[in-house]
N, C-alpha and C. Protein backbone atom coordinates (compact mmCIF):
# COMPACT_ATOMS: atom_id res chain seq x y z
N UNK A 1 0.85 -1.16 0.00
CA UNK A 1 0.00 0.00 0.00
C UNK A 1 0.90 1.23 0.00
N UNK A 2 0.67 2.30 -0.93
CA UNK A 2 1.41 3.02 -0.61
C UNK A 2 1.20 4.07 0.18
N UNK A 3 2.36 4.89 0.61
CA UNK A 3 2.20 5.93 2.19
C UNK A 3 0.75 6.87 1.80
N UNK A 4 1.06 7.38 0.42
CA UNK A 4 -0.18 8.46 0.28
C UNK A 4 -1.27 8.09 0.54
N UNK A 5 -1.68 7.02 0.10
CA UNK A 5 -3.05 6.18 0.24
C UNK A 5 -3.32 5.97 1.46
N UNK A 6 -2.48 5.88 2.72
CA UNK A 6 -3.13 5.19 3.72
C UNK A 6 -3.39 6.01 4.46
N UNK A 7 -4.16 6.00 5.47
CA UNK A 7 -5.14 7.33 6.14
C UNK A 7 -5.56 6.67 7.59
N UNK A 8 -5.61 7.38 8.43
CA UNK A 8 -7.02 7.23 9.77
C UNK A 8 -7.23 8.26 9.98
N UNK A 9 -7.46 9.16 9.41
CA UNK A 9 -7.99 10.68 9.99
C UNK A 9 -8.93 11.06 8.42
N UNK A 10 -9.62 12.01 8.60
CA UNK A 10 -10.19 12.28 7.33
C UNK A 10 -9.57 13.67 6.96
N UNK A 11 -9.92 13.88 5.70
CA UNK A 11 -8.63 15.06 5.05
C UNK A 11 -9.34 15.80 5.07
N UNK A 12 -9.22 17.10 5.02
CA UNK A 12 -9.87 18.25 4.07
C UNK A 12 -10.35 18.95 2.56
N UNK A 13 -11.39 18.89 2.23
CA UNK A 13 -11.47 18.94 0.71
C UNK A 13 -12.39 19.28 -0.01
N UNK A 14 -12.80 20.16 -0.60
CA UNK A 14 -14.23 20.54 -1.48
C UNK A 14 -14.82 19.61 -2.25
N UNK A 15 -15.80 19.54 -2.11
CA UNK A 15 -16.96 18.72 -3.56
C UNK A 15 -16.57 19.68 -4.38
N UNK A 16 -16.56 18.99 -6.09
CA UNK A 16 -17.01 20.16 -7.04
C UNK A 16 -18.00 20.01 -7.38
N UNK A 17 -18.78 19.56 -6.88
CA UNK A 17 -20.84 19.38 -7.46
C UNK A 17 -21.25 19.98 -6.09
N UNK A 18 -22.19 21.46 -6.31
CA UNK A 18 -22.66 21.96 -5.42
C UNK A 18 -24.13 21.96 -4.76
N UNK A 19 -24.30 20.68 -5.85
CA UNK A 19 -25.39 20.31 -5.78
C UNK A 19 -25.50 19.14 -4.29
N UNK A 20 -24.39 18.62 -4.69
CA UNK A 20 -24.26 16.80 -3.76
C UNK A 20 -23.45 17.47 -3.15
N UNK A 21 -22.89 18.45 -2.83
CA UNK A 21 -21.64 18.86 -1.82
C UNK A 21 -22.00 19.16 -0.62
N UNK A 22 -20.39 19.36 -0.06
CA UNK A 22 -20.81 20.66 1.40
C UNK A 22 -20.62 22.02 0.86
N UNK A 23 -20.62 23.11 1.51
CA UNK A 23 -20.26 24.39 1.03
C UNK A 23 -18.74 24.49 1.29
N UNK A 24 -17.91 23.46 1.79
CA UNK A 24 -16.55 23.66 1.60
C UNK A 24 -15.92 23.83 2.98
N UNK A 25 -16.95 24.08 4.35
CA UNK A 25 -16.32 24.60 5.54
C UNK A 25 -16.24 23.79 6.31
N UNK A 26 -17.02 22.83 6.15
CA UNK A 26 -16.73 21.46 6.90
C UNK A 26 -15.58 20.59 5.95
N UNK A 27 -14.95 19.64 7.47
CA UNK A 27 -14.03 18.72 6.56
C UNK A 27 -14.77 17.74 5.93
N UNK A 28 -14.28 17.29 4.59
CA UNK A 28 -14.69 16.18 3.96
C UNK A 28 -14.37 14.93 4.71
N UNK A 29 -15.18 14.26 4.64
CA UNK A 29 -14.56 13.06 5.35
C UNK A 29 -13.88 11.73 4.44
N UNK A 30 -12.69 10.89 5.09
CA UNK A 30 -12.26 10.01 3.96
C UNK A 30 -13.36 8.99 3.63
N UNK A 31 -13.05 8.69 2.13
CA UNK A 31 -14.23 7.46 1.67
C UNK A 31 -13.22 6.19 1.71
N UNK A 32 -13.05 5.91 2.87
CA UNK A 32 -12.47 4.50 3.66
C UNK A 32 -12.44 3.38 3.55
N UNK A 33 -11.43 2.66 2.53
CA UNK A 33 -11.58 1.15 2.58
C UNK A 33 -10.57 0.87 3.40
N UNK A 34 -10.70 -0.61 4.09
CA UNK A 34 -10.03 -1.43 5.11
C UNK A 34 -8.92 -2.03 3.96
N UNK A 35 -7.92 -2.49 4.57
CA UNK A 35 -6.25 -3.05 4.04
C UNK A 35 -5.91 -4.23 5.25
N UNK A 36 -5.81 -4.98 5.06
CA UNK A 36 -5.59 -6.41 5.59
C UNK A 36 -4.08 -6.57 5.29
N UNK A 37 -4.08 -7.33 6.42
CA UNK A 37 -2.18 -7.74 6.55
C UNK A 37 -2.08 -9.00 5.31
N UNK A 38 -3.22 -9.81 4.62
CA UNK A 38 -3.01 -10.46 3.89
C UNK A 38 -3.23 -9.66 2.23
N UNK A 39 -3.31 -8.50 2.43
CA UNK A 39 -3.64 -8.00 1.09
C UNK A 39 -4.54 -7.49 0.64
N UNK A 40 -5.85 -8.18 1.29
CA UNK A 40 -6.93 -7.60 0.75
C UNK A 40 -7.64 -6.36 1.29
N UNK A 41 -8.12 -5.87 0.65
CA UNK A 41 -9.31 -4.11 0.66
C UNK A 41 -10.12 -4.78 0.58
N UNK A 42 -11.62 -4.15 1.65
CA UNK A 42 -12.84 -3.86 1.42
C UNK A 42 -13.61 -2.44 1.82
N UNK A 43 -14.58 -2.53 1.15
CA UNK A 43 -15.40 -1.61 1.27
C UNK A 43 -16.65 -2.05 1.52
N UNK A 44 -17.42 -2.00 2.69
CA UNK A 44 -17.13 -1.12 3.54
C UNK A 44 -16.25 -1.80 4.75
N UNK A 45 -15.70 -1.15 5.62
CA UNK A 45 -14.25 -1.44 6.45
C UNK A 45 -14.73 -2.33 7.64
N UNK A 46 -14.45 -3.24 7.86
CA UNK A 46 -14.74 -4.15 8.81
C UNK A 46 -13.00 -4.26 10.15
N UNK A 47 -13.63 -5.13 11.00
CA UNK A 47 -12.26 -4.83 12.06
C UNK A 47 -11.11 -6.22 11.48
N UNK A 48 -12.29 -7.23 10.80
CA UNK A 48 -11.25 -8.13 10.27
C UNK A 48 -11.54 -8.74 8.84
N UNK A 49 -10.46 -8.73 7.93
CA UNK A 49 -10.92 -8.89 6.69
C UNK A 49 -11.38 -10.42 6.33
N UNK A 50 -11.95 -10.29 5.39
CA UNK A 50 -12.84 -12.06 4.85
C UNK A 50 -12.16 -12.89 4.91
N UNK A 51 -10.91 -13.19 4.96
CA UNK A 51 -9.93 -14.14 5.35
C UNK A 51 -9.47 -14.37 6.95
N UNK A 52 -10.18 -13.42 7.80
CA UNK A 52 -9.25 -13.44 9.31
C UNK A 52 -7.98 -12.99 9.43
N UNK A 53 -7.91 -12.02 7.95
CA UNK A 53 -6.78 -10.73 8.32
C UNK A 53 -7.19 -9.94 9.53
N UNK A 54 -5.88 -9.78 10.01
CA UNK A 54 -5.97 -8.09 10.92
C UNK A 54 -6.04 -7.02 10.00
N UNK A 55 -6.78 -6.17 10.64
CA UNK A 55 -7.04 -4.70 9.83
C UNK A 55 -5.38 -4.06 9.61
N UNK A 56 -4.64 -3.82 9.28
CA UNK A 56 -3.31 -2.80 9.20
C UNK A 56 -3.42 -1.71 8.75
N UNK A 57 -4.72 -0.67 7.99
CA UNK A 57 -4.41 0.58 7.55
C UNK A 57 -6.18 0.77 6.41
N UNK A 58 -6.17 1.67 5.96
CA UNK A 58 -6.80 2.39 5.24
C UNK A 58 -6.63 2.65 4.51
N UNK A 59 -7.38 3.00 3.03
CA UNK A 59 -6.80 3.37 1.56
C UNK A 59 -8.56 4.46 1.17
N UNK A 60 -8.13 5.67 1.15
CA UNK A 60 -8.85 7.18 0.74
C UNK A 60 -9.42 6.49 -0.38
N UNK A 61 -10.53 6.08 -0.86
CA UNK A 61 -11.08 5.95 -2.15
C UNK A 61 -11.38 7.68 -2.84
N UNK A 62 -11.48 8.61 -2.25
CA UNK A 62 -11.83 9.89 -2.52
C UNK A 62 -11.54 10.36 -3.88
N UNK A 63 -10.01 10.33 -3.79
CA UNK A 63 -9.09 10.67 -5.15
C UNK A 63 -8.77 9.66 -6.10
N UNK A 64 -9.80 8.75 -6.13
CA UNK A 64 -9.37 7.60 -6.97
C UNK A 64 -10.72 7.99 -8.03
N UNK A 65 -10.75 7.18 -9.62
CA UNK A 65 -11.69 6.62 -10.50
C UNK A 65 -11.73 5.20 -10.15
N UNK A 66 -13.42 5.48 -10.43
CA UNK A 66 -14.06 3.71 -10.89
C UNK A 66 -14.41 3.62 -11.63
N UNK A 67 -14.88 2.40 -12.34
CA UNK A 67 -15.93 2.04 -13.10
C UNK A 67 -17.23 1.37 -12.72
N UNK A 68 -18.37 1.71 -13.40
CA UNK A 68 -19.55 1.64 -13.14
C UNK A 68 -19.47 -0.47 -13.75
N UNK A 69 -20.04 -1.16 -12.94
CA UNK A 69 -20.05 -2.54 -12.95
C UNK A 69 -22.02 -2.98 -13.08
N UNK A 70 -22.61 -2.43 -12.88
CA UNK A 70 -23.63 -2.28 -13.18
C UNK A 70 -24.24 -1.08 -11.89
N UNK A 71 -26.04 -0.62 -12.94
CA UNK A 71 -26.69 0.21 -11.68
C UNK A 71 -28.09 -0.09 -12.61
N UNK A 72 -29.04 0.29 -11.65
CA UNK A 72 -30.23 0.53 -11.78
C UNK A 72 -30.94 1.63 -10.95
N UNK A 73 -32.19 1.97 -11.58
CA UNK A 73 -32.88 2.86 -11.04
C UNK A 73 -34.41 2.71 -10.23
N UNK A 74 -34.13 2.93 -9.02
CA UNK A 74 -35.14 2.55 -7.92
C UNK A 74 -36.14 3.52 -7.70
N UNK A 75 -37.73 3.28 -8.15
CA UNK A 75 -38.52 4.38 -8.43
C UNK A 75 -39.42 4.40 -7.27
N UNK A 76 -39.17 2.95 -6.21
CA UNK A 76 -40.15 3.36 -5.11
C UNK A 76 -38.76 3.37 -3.64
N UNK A 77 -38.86 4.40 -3.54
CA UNK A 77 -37.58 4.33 -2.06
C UNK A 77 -38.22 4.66 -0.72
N UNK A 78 -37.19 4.51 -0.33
CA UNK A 78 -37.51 4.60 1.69
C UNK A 78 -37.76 6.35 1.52
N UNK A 79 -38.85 6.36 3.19
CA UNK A 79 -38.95 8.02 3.15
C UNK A 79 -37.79 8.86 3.25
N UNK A 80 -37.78 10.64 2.45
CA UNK A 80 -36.95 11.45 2.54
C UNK A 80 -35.28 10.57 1.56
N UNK A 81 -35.63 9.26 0.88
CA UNK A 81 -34.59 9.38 -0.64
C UNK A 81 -35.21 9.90 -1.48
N UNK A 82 -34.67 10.55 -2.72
CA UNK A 82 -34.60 10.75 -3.79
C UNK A 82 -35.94 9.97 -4.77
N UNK A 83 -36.48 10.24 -6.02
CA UNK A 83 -37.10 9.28 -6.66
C UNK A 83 -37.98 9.86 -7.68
N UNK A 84 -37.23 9.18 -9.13
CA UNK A 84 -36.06 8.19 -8.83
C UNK A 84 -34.96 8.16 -8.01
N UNK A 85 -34.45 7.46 -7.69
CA UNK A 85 -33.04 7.02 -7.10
C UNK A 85 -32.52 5.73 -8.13
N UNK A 86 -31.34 6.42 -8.92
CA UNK A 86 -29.90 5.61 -9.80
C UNK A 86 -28.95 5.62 -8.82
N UNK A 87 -28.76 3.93 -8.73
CA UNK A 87 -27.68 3.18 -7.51
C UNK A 87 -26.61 2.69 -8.53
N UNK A 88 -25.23 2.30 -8.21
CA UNK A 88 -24.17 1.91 -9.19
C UNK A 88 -23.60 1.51 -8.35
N UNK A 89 -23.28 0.21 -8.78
CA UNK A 89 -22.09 -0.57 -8.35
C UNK A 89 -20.79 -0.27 -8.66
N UNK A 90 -19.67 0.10 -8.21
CA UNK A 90 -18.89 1.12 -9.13
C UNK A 90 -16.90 0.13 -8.50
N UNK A 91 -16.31 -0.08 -9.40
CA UNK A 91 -15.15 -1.04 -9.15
C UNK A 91 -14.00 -0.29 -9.55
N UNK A 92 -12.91 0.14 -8.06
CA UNK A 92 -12.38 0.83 -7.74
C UNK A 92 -10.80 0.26 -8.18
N UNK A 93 -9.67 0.35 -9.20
CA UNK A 93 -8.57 -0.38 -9.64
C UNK A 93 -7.79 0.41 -8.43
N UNK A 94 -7.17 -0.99 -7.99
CA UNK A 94 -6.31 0.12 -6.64
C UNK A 94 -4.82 -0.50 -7.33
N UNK A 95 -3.54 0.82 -7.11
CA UNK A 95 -1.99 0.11 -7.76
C UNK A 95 -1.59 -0.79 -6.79
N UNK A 96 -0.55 -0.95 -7.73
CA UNK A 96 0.32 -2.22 -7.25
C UNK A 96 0.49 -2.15 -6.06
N UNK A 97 0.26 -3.26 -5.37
CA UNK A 97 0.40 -3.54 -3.92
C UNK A 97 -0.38 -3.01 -2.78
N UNK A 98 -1.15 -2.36 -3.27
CA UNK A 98 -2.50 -2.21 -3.04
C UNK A 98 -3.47 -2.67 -2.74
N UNK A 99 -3.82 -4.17 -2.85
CA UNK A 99 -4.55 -5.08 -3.10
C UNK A 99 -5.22 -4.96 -4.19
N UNK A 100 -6.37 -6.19 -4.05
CA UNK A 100 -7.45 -6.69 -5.50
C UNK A 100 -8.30 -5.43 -5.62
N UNK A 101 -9.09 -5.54 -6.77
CA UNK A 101 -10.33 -4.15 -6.84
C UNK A 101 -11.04 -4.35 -5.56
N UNK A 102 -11.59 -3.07 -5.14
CA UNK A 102 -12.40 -3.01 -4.18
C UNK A 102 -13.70 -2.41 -4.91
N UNK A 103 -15.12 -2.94 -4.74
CA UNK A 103 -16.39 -2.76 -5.03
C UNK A 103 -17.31 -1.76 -3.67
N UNK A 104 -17.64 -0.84 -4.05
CA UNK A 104 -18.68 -0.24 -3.81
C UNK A 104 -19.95 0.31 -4.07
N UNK A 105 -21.36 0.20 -3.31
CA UNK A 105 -22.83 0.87 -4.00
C UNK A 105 -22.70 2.18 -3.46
N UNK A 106 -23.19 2.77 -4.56
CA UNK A 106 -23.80 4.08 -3.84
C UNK A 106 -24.83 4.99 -5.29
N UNK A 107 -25.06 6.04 -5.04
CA UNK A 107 -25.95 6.74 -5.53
C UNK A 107 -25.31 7.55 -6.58
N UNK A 108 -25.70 7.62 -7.89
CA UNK A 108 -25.27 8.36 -8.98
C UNK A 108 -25.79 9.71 -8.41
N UNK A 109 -24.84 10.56 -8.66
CA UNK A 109 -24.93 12.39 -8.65
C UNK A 109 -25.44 13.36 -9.50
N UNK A 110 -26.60 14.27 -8.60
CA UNK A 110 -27.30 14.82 -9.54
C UNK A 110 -26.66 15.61 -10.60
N UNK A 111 -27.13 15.43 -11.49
CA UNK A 111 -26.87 16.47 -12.65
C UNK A 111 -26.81 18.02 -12.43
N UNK A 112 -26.42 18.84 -12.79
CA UNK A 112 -26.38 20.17 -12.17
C UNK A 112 -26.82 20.77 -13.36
N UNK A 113 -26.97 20.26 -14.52
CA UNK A 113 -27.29 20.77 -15.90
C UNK A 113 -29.00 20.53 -15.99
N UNK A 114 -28.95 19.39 -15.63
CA UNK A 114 -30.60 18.78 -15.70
C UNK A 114 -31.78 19.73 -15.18
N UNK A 115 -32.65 20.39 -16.05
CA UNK A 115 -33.59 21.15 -15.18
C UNK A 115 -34.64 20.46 -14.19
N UNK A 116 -34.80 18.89 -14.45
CA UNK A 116 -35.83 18.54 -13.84
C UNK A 116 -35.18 17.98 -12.67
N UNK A 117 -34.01 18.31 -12.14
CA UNK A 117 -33.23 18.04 -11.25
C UNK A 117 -32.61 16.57 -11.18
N UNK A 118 -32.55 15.68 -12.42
CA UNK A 118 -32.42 14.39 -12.17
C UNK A 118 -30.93 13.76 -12.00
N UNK A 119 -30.82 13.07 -12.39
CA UNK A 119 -28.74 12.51 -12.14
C UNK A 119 -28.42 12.26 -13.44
N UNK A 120 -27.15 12.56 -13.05
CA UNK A 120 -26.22 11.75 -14.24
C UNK A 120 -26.58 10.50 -14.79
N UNK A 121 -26.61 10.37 -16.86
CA UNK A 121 -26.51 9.09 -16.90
C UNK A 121 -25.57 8.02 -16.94
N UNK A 122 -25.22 6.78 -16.43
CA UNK A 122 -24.43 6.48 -16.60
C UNK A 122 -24.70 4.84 -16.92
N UNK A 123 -23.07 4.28 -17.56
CA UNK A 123 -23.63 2.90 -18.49
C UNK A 123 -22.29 2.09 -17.86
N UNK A 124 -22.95 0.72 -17.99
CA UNK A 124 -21.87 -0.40 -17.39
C UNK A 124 -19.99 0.20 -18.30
N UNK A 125 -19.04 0.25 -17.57
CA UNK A 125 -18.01 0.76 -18.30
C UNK A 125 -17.65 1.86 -18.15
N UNK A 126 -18.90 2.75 -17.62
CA UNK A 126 -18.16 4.16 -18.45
C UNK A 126 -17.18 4.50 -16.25
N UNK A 127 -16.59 5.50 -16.21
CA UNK A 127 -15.62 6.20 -15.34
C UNK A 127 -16.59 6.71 -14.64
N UNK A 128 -16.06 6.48 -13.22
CA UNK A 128 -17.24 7.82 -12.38
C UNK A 128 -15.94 7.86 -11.42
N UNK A 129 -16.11 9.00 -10.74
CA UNK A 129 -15.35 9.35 -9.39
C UNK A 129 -16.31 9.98 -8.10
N UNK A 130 -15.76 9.50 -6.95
CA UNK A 130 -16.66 9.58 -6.13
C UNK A 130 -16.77 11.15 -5.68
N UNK A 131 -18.22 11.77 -5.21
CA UNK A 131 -18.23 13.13 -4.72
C UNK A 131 -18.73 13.11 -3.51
N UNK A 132 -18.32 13.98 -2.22
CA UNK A 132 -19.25 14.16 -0.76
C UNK A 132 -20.26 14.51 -1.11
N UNK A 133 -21.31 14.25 0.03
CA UNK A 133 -22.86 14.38 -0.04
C UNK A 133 -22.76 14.46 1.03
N UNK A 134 -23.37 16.03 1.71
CA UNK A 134 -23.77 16.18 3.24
C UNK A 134 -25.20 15.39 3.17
N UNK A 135 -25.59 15.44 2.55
CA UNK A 135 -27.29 14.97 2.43
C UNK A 135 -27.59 14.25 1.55
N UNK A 136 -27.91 12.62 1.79
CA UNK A 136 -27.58 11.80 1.01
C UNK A 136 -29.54 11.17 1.20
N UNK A 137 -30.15 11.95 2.30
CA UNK A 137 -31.78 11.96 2.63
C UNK A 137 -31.97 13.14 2.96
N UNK A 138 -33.44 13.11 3.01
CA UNK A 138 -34.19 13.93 4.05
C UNK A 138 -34.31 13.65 5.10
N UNK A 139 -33.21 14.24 6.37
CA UNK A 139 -33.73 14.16 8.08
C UNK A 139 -34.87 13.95 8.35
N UNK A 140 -35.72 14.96 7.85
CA UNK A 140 -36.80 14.65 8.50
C UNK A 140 -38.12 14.24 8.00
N UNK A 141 -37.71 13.51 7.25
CA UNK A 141 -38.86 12.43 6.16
C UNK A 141 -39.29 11.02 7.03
N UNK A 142 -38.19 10.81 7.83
CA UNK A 142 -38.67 9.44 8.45
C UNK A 142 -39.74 9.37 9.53
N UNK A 143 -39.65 8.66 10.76
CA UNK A 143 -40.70 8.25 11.99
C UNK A 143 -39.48 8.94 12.53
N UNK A 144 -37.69 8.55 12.67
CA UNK A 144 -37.21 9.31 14.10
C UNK A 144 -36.83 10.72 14.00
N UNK A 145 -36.73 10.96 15.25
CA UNK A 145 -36.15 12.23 15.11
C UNK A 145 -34.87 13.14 14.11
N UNK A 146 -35.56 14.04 13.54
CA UNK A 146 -34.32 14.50 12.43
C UNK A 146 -33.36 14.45 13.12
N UNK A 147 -32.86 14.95 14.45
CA UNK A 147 -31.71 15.65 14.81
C UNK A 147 -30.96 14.04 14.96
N UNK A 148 -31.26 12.56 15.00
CA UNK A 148 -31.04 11.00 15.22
C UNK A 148 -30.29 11.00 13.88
N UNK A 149 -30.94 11.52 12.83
CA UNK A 149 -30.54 10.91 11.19
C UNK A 149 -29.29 11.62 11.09
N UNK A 150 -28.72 11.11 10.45
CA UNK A 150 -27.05 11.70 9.67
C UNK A 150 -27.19 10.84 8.55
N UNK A 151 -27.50 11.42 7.23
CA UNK A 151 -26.82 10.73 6.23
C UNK A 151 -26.15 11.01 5.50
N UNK A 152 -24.67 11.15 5.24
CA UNK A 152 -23.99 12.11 4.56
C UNK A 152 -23.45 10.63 3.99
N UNK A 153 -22.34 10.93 3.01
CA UNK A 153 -21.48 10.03 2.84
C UNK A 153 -21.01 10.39 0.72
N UNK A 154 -20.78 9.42 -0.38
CA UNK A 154 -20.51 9.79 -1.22
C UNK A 154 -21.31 9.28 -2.55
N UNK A 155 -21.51 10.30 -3.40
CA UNK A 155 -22.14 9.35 -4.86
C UNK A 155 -21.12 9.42 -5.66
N UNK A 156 -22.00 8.91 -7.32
CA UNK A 156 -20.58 8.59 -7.98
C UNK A 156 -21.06 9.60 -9.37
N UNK A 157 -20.03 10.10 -9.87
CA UNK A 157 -20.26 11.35 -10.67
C UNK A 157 -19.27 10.98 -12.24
N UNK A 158 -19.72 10.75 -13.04
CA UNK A 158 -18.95 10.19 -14.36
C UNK A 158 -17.70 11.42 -14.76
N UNK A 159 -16.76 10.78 -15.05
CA UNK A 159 -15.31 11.38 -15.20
C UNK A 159 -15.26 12.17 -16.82
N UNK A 160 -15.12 12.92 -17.64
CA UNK A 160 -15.52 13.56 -18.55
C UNK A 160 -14.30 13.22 -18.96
């Protein structure tokens, strides 16, 4: 793994979609895969990897490209998502010594061009890179209390 890649703290860093972003004043937080003493990455980070590795370190998916491995679009969702809601499976090439690809889901990023406010399209193959999302729901769409919900975390935004 190399030094740059490995992390336990989260960095500092702007979205450039101001749509799915923060306004820049909060820290971004790292998009965190686990590194195993036997090699392998996952996403999402567990204390011991699928083999009964020990955890040894972290690898920032933030500044990396993926590719989209498949997605579909979910037209009936839980209260306060999106909807539609376009989900993508998206497969992360990590370098040498790095370990194997690491796979992650998450939510394609709205379009900022689109007037009807919808997302990016995107097709098995094509590049996406991941962006922060302070608000990945509506707080206060559910039964608990808004101030209980936090959903922040990252979608995936196609690489031009």
């Amino acid at each position: 793994m190399s030094e740059n890649d490995t992390t336990t703290e989260a960095n500092t860093a702007e979205s450039d979609d101001g749509r799915d972003g923060n306004d820049g004043n909060d820290a971004e937080p790292a998009f965190e895969a686990a590194a195993y003493a036997d090699g392998t990455v996952t996403y999402p980070p567990h204390p011991v990897g699928p083999n009964g590795a020990e955890r040894v370190g972290s690898v920032d998916l933030r500044d990396r490209e993926a590719r989209v491995v498949t997605w579909t679009t979910s037209t009936a969702t839980p209260p306060g998502v999106r909807e539609p809601n376009t989900l993508a499976i998206v497969e992360f090439e990590l370098d040498e010594g790095d370990g194997p690809p690491v796979r992650a889901l998450g939510q394609v990023a709205a379009d900022p061009d689109d007037p009807d406010g919808g997302t990016y399209d995107v097709a098995i193959g094509d590049r996406v890179e991941p962006v922060y999302a302070d608000e990945l729901r509506e707080p206060g769409a559910g039964i608990r209390e808004p101030e209980s919900q936090s959903w922040d975390g990252f979608r995936f935004r196609p690489v031009e």
